[in-house]
C-alpha atoms as a PDB file:
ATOM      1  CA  UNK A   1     125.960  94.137 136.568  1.00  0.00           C
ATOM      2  CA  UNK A   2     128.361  92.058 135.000  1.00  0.00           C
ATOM      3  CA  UNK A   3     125.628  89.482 133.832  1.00  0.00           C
ATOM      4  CA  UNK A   4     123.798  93.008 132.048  1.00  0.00           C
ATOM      5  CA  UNK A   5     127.191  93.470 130.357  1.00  0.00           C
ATOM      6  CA  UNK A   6     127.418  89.842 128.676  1.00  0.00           C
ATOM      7  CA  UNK A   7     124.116  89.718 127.937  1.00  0.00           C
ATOM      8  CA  UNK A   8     124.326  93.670 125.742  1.00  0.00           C
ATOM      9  CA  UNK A   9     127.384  92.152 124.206  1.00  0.00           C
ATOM     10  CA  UNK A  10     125.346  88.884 123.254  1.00  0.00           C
ATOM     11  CA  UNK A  11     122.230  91.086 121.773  1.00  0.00           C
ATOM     12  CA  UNK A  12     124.672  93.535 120.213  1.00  0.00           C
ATOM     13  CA  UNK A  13     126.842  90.585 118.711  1.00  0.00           C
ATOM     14  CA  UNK A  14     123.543  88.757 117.304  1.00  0.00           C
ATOM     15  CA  UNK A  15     122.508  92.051 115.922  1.00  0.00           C
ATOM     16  CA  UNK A  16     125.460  92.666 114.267  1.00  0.00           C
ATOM     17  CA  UNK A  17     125.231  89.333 112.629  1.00  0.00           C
ATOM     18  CA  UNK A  18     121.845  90.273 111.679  1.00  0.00           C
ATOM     19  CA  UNK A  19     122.373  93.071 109.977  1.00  0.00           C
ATOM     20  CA  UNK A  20     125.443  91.592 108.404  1.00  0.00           C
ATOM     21  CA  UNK A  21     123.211  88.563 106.652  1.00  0.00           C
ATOM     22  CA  UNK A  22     120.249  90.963 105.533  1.00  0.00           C
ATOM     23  CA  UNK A  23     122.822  92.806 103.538  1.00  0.00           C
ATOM     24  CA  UNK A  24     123.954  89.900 102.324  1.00  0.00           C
ATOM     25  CA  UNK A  25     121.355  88.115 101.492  1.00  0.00           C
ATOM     26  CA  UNK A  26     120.302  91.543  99.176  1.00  0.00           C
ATOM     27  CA  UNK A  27     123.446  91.720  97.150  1.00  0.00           C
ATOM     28  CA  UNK A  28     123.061  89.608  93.753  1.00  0.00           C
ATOM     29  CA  UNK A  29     126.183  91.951  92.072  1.00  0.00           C
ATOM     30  CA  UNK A  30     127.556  89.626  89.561  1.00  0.00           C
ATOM     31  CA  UNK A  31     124.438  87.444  89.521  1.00  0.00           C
ATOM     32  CA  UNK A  32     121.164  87.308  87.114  1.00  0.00           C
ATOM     33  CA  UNK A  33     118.290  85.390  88.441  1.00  0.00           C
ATOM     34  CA  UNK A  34     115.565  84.264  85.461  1.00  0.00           C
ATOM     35  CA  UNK A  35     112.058  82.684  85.695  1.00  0.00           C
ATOM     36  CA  UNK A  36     111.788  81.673  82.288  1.00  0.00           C
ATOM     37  CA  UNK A  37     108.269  82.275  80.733  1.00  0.00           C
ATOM     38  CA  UNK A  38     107.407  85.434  83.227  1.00  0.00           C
ATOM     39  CA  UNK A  39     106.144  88.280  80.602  1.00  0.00           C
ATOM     40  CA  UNK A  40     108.433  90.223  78.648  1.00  0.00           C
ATOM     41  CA  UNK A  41     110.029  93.534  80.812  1.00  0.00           C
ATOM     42  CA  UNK A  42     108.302  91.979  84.317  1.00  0.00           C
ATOM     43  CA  UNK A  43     110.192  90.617  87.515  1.00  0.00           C
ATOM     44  CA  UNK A  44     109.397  90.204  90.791  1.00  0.00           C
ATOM     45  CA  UNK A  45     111.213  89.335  94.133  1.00  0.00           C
ATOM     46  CA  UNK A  46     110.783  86.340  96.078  1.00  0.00           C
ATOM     47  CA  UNK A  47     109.191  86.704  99.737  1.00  0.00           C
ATOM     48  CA  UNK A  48     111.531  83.745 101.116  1.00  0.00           C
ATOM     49  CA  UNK A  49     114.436  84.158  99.347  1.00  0.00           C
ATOM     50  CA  UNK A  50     115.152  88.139  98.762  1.00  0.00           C
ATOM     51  CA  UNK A  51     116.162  86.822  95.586  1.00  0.00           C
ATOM     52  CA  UNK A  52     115.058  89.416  92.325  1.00  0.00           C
ATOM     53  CA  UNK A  53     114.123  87.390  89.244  1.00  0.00           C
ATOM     54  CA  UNK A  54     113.779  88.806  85.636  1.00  0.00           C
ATOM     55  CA  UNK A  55     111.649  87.505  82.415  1.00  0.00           C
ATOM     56  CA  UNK A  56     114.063  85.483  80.268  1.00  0.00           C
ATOM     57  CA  UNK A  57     113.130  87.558  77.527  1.00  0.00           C
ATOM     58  CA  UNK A  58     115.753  89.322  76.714  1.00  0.00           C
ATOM     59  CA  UNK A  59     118.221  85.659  76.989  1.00  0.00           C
ATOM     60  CA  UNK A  60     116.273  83.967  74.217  1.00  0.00           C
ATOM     61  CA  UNK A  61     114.865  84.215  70.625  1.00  0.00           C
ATOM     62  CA  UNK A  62     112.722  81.713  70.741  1.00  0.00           C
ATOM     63  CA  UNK A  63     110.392  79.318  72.551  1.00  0.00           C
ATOM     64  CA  UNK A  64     106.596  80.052  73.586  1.00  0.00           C
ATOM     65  CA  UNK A  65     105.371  81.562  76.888  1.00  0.00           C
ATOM     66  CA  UNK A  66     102.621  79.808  78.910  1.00  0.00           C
ATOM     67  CA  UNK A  67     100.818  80.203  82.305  1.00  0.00           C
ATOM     68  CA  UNK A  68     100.739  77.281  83.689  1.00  0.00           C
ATOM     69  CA  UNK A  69      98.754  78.026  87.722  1.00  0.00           C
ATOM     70  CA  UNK A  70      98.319  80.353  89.419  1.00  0.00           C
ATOM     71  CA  UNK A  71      98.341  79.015  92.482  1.00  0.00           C
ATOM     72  CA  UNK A  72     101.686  77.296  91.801  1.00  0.00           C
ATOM     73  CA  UNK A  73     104.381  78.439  93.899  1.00  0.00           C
ATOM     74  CA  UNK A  74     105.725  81.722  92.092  1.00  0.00           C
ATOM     75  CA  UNK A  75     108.767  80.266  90.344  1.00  0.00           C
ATOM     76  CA  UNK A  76     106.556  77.620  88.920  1.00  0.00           C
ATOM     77  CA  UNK A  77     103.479  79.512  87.622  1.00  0.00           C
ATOM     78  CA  UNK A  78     105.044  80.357  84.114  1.00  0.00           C
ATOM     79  CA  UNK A  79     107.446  78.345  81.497  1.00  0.00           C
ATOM     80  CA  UNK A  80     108.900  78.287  78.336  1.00  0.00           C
ATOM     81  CA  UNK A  81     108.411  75.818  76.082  1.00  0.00           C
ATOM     82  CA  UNK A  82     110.541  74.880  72.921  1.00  0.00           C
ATOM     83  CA  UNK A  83     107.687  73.293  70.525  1.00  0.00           C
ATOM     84  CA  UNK A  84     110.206  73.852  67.715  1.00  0.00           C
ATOM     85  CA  UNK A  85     113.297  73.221  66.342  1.00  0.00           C
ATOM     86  CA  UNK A  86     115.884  70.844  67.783  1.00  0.00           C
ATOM     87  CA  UNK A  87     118.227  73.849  69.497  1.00  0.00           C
ATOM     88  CA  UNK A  88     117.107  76.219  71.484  1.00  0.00           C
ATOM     89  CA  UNK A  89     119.614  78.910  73.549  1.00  0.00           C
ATOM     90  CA  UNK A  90     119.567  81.258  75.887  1.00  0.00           C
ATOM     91  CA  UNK A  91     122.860  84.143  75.185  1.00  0.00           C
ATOM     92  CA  UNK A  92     124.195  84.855  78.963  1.00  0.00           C
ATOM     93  CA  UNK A  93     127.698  86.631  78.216  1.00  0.00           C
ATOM     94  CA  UNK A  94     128.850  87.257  81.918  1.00  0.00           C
ATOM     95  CA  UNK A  95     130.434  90.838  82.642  1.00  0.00           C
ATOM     96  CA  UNK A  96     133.073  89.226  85.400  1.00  0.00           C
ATOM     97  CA  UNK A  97     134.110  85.669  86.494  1.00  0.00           C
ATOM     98  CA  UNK A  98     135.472  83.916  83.387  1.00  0.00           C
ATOM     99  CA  UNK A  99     132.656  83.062  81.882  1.00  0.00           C
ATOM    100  CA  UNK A 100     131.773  80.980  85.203  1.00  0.00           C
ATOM    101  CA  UNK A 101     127.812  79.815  85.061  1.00  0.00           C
ATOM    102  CA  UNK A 102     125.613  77.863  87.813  1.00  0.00           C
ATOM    103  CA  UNK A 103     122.587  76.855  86.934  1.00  0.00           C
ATOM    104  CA  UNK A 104     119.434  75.748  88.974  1.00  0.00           C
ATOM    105  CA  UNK A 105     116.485  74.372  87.289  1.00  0.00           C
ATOM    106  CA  UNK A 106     113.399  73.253  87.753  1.00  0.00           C
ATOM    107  CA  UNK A 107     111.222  70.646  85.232  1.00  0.00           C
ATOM    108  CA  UNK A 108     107.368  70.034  85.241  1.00  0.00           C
ATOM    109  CA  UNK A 109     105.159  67.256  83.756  1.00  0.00           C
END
């Protein structure tokens, strides 16, 4: 009996947990995730990451969209290029966290 008992409060416990990282794992509050070059208006969510990504269309003024594979992985399949002009910016004005920004990239040949 007592070996039932510790092994519920093990299941229950890991379940918990479970639950507890799923939820996390969904909340992005505070947090914009952009695939730069996606189409204008479109986003999609990532199957091994949970995370949501938007077009960076609304970010920039410039710059040219391109398809690049589809079978690329799906973060990779579009870009942005800059073919013109010597600055190019995206406008991110953050609603909370001083202004705080972390970025992750990722550059192709």
């Amino acid at each position: 009996m007592e070996n039932f008992i510790f092994l519920y409060l093990i299941y229950s416990a890991a379940f918990a947990l479970c639950l507890v990282f799923s939820y996390l794992a969904q909340d992005q509050s505070g947090f914009i995730s952009i695939d730069c070059g996606i189409p204008s208006g479109s986003s999609y969510k990532d199957d091994t990451t949970g995370i949501n990504y938007v077009s960076d269309s609304s970010f920039v003024e410039t710059g040219v969209s391109k398809s690049v594979s589809s079978t690329a992985q799906r973060q990779l399949q579009n870009l942005r290029s800059f073919p013109k002009g010597s600055r190019n910016c995206y406008t991110l004005i953050p609603t909370q966290g001083k202004g705080k920004k972390c970025s992750r990239s990722n550059f192709q040949k």
